[in-house]
PDB file of N, CA and C in Angstrom:
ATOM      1  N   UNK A   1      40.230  15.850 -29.793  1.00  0.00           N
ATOM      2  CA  UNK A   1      40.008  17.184 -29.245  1.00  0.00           C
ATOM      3  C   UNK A   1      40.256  17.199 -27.733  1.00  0.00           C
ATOM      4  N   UNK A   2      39.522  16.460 -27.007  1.00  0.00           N
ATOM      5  CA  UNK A   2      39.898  16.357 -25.496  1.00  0.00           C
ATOM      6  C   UNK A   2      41.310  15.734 -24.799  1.00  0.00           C
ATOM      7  N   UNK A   3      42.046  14.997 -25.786  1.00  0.00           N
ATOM      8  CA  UNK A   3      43.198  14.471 -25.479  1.00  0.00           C
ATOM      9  C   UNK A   3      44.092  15.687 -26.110  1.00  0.00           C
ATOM     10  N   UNK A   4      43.989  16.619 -26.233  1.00  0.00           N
ATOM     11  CA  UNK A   4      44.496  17.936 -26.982  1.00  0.00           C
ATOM     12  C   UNK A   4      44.478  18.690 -25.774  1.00  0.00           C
ATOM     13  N   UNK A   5      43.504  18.955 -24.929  1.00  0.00           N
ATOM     14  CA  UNK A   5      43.225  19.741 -24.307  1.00  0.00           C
ATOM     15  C   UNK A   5      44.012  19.075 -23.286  1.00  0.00           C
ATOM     16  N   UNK A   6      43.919  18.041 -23.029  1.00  0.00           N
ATOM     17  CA  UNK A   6      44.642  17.382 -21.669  1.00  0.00           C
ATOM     18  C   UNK A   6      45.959  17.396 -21.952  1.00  0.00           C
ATOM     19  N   UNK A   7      46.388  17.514 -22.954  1.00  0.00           N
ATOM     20  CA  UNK A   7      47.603  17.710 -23.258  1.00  0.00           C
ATOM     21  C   UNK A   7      48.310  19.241 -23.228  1.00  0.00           C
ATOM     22  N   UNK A   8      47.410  19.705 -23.591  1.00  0.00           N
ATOM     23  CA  UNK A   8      47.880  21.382 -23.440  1.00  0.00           C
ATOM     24  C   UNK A   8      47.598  22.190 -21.819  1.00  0.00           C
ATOM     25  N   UNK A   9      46.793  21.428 -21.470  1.00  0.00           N
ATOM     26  CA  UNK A   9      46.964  21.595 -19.494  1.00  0.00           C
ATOM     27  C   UNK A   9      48.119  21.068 -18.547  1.00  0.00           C
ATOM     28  N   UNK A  10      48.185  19.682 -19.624  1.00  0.00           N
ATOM     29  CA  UNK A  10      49.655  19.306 -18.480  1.00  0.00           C
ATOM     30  C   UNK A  10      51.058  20.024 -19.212  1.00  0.00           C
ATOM     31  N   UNK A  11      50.823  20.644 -20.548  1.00  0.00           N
ATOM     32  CA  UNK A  11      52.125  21.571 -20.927  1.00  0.00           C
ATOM     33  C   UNK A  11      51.956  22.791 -20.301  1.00  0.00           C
ATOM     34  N   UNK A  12      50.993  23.859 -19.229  1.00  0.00           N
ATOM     35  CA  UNK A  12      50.866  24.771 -19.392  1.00  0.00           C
ATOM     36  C   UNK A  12      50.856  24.443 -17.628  1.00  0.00           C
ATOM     37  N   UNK A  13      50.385  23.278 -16.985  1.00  0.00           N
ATOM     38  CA  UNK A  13      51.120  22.802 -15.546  1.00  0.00           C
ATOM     39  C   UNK A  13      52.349  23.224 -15.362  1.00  0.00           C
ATOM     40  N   UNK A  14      52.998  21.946 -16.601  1.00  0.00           N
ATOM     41  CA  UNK A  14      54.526  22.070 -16.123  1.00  0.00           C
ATOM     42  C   UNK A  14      54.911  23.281 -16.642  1.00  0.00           C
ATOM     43  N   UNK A  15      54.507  24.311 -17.421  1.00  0.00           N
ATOM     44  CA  UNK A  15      55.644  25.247 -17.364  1.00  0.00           C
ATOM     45  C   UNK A  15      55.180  26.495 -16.237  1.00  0.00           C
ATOM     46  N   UNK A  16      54.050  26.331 -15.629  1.00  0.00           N
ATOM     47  CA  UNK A  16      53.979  27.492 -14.182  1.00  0.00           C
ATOM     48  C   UNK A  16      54.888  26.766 -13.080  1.00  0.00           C
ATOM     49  N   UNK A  17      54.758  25.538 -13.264  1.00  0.00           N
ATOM     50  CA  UNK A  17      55.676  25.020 -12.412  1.00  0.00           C
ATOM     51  C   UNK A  17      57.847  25.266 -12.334  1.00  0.00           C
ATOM     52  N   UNK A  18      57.594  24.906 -13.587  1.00  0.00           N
ATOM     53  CA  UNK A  18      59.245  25.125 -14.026  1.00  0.00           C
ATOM     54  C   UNK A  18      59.257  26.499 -14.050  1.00  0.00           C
ATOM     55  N   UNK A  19      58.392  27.161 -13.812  1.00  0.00           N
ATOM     56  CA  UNK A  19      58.881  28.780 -13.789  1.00  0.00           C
ATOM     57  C   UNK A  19      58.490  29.418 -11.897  1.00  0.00           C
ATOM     58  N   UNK A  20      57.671  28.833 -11.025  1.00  0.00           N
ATOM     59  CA  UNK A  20      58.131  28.543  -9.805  1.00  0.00           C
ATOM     60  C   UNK A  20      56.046  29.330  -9.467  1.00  0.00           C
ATOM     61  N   UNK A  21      55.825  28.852 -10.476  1.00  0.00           N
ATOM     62  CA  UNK A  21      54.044  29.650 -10.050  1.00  0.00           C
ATOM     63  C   UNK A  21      53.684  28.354  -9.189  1.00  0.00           C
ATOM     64  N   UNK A  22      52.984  28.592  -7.809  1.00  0.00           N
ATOM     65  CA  UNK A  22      51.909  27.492  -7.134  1.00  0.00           C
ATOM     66  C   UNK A  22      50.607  27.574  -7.739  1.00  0.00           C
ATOM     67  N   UNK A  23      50.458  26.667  -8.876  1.00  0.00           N
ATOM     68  CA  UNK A  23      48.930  26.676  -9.265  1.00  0.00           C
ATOM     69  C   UNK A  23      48.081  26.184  -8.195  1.00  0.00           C
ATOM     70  N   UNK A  24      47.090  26.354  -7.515  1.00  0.00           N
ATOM     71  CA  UNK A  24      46.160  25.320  -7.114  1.00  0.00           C
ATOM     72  C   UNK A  24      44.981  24.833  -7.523  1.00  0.00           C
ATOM     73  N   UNK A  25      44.471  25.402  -8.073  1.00  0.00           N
ATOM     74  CA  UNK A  25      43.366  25.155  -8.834  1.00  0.00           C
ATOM     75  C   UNK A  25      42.867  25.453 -10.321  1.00  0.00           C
ATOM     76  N   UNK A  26      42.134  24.730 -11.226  1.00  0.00           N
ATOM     77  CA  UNK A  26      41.855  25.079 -12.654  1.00  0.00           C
ATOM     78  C   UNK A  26      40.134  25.282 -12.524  1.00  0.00           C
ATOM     79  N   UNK A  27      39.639  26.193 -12.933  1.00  0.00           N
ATOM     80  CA  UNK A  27      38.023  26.315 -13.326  1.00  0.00           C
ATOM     81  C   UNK A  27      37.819  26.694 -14.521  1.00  0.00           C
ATOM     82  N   UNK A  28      36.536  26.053 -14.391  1.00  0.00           N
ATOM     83  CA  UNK A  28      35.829  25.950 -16.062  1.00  0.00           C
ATOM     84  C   UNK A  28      34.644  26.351 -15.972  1.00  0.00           C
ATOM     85  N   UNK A  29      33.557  25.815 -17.045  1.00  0.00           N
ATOM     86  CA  UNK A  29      32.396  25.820 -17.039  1.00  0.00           C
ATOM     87  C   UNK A  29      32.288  24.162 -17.065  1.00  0.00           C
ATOM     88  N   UNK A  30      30.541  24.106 -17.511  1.00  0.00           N
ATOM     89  CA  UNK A  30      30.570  22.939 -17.236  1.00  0.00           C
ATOM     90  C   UNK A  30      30.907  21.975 -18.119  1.00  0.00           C
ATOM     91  N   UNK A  31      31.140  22.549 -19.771  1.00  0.00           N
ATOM     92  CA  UNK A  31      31.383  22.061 -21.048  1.00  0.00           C
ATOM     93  C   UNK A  31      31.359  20.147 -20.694  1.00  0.00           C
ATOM     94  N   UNK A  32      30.920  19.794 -21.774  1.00  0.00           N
ATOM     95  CA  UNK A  32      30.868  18.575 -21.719  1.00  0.00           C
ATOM     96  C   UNK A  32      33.254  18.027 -22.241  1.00  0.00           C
ATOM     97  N   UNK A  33      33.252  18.612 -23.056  1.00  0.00           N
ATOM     98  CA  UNK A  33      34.968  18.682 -23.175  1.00  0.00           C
ATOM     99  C   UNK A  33      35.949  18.986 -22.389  1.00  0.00           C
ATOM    100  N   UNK A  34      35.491  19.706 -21.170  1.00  0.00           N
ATOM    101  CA  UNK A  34      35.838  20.619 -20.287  1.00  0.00           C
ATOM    102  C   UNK A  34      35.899  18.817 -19.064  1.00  0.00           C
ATOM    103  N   UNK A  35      34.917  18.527 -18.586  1.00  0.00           N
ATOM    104  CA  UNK A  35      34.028  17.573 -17.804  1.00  0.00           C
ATOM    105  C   UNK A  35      34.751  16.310 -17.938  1.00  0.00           C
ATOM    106  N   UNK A  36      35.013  16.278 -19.405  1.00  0.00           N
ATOM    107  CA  UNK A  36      35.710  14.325 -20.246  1.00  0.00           C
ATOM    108  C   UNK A  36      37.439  14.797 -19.912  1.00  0.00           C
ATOM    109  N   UNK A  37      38.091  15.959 -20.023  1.00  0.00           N
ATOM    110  CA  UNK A  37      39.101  16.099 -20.221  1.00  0.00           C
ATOM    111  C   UNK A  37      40.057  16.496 -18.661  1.00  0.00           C
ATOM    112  N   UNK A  38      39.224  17.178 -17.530  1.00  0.00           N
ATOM    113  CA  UNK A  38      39.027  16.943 -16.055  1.00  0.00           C
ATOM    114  C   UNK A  38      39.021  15.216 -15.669  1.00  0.00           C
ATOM    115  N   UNK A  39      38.042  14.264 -16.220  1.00  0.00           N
ATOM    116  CA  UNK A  39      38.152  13.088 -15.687  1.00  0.00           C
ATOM    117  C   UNK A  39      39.062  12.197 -16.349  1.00  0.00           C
ATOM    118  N   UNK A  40      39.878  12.604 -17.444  1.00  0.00           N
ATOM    119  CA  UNK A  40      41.125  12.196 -17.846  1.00  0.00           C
ATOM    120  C   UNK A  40      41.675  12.333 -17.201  1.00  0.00           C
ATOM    121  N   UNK A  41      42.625  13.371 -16.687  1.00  0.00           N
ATOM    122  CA  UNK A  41      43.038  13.900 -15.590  1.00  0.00           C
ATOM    123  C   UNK A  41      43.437  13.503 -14.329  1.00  0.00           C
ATOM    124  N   UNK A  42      42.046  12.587 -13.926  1.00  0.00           N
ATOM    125  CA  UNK A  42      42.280  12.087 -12.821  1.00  0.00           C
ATOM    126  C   UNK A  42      40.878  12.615 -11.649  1.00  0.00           C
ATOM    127  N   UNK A  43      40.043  13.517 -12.330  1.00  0.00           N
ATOM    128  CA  UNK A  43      39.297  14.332 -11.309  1.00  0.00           C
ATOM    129  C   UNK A  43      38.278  13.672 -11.541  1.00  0.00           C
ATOM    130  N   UNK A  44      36.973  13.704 -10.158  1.00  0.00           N
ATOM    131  CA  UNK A  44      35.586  13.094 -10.799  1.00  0.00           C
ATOM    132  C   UNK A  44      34.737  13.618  -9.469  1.00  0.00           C
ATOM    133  N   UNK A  45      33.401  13.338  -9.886  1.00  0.00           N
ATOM    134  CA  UNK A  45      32.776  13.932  -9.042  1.00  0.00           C
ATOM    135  C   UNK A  45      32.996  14.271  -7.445  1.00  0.00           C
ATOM    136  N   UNK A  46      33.286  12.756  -7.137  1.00  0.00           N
ATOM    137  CA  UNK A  46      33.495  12.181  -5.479  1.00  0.00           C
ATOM    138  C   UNK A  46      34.830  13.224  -5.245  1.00  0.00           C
ATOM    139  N   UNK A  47      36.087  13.160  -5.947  1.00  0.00           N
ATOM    140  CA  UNK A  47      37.083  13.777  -5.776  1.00  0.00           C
ATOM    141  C   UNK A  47      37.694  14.546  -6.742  1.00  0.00           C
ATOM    142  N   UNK A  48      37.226  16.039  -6.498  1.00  0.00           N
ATOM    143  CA  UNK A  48      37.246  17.039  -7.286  1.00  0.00           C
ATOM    144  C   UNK A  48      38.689  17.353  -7.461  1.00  0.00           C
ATOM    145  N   UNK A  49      39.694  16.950  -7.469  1.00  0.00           N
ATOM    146  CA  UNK A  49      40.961  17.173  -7.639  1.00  0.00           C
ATOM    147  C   UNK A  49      41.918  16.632  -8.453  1.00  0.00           C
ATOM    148  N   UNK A  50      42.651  16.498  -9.015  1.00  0.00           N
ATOM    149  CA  UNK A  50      43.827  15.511  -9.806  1.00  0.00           C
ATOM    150  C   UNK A  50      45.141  15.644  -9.186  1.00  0.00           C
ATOM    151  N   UNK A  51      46.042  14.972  -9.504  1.00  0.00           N
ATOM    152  CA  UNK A  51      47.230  15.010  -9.680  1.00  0.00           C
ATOM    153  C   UNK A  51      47.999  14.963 -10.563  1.00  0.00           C
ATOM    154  N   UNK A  52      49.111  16.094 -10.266  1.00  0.00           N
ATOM    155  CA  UNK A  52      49.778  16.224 -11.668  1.00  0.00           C
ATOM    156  C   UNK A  52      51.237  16.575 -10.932  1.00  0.00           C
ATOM    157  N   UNK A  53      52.398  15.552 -11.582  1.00  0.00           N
ATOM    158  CA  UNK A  53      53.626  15.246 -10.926  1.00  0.00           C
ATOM    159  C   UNK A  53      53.184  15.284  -9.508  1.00  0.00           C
ATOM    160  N   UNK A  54      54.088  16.497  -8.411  1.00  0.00           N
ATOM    161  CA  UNK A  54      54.350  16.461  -7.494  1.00  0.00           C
ATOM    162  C   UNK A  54      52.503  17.472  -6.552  1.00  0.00           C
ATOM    163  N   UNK A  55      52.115  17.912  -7.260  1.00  0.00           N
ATOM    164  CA  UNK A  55      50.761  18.844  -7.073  1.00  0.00           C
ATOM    165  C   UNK A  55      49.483  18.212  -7.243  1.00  0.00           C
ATOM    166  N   UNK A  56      48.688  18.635  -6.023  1.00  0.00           N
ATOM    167  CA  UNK A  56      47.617  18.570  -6.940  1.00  0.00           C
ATOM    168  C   UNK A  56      46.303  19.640  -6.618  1.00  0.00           C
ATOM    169  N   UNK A  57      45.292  19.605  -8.237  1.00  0.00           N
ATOM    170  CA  UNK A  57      44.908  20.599  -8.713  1.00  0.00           C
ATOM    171  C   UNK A  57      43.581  20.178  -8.275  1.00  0.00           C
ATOM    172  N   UNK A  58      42.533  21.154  -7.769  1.00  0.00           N
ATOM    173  CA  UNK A  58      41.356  21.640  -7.311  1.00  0.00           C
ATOM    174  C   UNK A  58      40.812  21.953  -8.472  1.00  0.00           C
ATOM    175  N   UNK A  59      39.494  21.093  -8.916  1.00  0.00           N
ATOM    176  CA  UNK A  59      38.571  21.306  -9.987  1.00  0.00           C
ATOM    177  C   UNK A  59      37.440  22.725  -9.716  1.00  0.00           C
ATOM    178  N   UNK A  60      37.251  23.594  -9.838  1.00  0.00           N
ATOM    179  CA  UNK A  60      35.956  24.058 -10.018  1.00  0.00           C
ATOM    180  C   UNK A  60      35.034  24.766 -11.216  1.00  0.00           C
ATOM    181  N   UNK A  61      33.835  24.652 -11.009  1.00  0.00           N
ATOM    182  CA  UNK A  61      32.914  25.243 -12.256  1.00  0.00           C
ATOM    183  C   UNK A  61      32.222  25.988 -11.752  1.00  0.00           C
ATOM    184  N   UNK A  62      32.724  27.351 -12.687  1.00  0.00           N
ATOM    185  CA  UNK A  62      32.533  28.564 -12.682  1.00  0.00           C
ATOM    186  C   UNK A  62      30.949  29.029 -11.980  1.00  0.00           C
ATOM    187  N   UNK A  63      31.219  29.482 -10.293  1.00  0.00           N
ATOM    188  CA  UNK A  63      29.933  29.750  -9.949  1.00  0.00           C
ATOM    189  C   UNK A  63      28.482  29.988 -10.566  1.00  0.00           C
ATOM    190  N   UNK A  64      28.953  31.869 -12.151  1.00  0.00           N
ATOM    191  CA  UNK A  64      28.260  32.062 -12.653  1.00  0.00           C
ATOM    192  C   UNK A  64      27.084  30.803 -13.747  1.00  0.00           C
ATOM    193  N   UNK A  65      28.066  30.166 -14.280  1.00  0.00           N
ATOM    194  CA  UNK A  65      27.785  28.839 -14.984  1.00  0.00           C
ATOM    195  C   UNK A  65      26.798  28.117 -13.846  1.00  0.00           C
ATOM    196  N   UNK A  66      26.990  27.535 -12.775  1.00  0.00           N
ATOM    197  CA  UNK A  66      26.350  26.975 -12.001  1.00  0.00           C
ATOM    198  C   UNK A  66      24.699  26.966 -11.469  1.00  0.00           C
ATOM    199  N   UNK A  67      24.936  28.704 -11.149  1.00  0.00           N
ATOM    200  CA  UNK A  67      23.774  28.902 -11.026  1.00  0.00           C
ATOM    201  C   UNK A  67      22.817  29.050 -12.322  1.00  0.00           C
ATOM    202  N   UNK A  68      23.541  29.407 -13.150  1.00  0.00           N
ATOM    203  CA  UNK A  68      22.465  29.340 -15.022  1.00  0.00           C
ATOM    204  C   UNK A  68      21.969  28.250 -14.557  1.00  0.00           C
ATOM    205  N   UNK A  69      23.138  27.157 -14.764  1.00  0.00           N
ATOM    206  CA  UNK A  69      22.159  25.382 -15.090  1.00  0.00           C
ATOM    207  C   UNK A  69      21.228  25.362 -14.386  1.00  0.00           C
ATOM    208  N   UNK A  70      21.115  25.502 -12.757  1.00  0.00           N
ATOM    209  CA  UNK A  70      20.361  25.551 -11.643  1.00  0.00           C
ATOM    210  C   UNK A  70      19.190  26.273 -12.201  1.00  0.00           C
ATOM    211  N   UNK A  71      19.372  27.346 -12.600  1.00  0.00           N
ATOM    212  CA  UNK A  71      17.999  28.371 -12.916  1.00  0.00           C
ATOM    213  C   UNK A  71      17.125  27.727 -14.241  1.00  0.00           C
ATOM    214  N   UNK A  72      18.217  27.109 -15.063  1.00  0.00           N
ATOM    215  CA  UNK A  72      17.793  26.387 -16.532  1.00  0.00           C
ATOM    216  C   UNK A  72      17.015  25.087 -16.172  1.00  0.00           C
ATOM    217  N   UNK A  73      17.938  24.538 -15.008  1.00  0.00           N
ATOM    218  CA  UNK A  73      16.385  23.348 -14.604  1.00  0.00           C
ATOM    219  C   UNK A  73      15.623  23.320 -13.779  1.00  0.00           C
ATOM    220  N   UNK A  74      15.884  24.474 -12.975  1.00  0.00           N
ATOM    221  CA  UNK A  74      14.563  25.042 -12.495  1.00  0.00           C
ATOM    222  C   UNK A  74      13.127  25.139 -13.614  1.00  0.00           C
ATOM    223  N   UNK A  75      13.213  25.862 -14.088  1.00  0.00           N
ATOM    224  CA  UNK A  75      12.927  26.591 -15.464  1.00  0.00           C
ATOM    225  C   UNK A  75      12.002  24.865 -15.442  1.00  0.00           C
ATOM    226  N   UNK A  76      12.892  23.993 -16.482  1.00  0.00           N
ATOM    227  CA  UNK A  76      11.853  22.896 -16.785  1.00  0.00           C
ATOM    228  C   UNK A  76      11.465  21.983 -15.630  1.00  0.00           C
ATOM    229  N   UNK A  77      12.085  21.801 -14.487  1.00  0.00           N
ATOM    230  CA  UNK A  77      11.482  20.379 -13.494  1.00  0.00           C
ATOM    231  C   UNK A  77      11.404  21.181 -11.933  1.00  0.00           C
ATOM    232  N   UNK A  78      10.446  20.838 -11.570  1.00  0.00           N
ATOM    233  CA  UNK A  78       9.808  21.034  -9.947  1.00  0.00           C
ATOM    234  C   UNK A  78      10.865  20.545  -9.154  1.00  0.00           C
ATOM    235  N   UNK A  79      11.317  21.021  -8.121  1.00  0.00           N
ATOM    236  CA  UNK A  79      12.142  20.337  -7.068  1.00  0.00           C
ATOM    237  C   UNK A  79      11.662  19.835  -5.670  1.00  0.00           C
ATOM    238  N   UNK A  80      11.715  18.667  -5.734  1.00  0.00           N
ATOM    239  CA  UNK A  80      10.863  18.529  -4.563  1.00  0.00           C
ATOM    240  C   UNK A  80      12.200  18.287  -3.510  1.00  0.00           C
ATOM    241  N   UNK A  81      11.531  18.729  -2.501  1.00  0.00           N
ATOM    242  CA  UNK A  81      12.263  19.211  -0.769  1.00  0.00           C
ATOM    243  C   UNK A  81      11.943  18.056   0.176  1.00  0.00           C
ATOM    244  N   UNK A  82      12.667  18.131   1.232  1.00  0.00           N
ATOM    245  CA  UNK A  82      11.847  17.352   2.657  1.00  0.00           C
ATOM    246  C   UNK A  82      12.404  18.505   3.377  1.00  0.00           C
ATOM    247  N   UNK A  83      11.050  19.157   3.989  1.00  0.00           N
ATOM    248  CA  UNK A  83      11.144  20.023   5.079  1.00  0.00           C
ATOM    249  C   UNK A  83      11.164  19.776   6.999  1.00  0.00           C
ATOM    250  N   UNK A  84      11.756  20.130   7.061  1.00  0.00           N
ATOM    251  CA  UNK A  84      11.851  19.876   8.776  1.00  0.00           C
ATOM    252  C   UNK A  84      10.969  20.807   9.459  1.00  0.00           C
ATOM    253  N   UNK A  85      10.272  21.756   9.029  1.00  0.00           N
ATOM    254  CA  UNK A  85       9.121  22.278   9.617  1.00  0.00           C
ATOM    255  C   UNK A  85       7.997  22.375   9.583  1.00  0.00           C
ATOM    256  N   UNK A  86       7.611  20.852   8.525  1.00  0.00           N
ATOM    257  CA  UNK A  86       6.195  20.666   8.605  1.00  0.00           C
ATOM    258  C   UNK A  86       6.353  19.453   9.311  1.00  0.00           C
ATOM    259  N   UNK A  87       5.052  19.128  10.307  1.00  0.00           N
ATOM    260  CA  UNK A  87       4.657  17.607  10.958  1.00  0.00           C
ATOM    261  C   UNK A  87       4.478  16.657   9.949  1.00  0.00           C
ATOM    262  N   UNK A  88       4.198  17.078   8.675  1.00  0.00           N
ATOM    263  CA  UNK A  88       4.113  15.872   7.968  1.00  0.00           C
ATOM    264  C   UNK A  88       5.158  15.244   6.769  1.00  0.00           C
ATOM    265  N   UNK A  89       5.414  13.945   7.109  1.00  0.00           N
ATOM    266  CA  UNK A  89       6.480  13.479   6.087  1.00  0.00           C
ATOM    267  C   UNK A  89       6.157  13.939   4.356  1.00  0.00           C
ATOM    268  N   UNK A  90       5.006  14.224   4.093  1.00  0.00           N
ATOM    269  CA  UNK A  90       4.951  14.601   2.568  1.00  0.00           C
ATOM    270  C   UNK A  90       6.069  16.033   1.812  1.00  0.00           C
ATOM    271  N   UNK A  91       6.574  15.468   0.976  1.00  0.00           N
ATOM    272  CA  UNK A  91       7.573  16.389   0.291  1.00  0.00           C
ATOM    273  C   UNK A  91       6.968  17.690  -0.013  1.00  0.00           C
ATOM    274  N   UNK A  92       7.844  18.983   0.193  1.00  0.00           N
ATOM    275  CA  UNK A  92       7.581  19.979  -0.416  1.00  0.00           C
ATOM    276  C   UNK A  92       7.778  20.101  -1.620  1.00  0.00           C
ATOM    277  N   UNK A  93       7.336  20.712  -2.192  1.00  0.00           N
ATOM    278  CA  UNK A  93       7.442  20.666  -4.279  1.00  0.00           C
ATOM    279  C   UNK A  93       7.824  22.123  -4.328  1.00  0.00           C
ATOM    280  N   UNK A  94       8.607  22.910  -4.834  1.00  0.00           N
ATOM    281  CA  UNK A  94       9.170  24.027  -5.545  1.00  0.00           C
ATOM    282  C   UNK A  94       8.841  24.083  -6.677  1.00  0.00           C
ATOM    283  N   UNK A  95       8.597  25.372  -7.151  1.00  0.00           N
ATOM    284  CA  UNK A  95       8.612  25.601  -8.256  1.00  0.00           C
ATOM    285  C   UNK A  95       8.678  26.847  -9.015  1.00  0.00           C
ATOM    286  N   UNK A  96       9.019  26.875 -10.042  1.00  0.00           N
ATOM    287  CA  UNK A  96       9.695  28.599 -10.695  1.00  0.00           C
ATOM    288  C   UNK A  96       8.107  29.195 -10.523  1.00  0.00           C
ATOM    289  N   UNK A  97       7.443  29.198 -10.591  1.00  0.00           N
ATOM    290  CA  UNK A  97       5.642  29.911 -10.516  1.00  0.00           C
ATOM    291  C   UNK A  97       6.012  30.487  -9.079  1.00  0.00           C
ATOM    292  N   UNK A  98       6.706  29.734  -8.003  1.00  0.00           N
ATOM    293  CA  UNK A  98       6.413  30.608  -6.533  1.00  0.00           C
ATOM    294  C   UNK A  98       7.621  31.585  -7.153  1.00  0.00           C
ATOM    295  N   UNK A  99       9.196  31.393  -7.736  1.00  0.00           N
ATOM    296  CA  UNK A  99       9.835  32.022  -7.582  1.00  0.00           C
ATOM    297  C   UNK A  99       9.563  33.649  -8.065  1.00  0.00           C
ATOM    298  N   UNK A 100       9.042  33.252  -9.170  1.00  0.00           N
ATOM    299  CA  UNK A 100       8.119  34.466 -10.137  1.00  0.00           C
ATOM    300  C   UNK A 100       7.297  35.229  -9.484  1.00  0.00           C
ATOM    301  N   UNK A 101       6.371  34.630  -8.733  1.00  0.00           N
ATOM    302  CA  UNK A 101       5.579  35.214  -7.667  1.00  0.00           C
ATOM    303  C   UNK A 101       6.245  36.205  -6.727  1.00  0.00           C
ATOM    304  N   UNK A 102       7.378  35.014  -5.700  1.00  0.00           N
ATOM    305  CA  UNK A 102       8.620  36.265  -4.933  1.00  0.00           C
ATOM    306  C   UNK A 102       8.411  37.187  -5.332  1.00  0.00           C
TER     307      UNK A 102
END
């Protein structure tokens, strides 16, 4: 399935290319198929980009998507902070109860 997909990205590369389109970038969500078939590719966390022939392509995941996950693990785990405006080194803790509150 994912070697399908990587295969049907670099057929759908080369033909914006052979037809004279500047792709620069591909976005997704965060799909786990989406994620395996990007780091085929050539892309990975550290360097969000690949190469393909003479180009290369700018990974991103879809803002809307982003902030869900963010809100989804909000939702189950506390985030703890280090604040620069308290005197004391102890971590700030976040949590969806203050956001609710907001």
């Amino acid at each position: 399935m994912i070697e399908m997909l990587v295969q049907f990205l670099n057929e759908v590369f080369g033909a914006c290319q052979n037809m004279g389109l500047h792709v620069v970038t591909t976005v997704c969500d965060m799909g786990t198929n989406n994620i395996k078939a990007l780091k085929l590719l050539g892309a990975t966390i550290s360097k969000s980009f690949f190469q393909f022939q003479i180009q290369a392509f700018a990974t991103i995941c879809e803002p809307p998507h982003l902030l869900m996950c963010t809100h989804n693990l909000f939702l189950k785990y506390d985030v703890q902070l280090e604040s620069e405006r308290t005197d004391s080194h102890l971590p700030v803790i976040a949590k969806w109860e203050q956001v609710e509150k907001l």
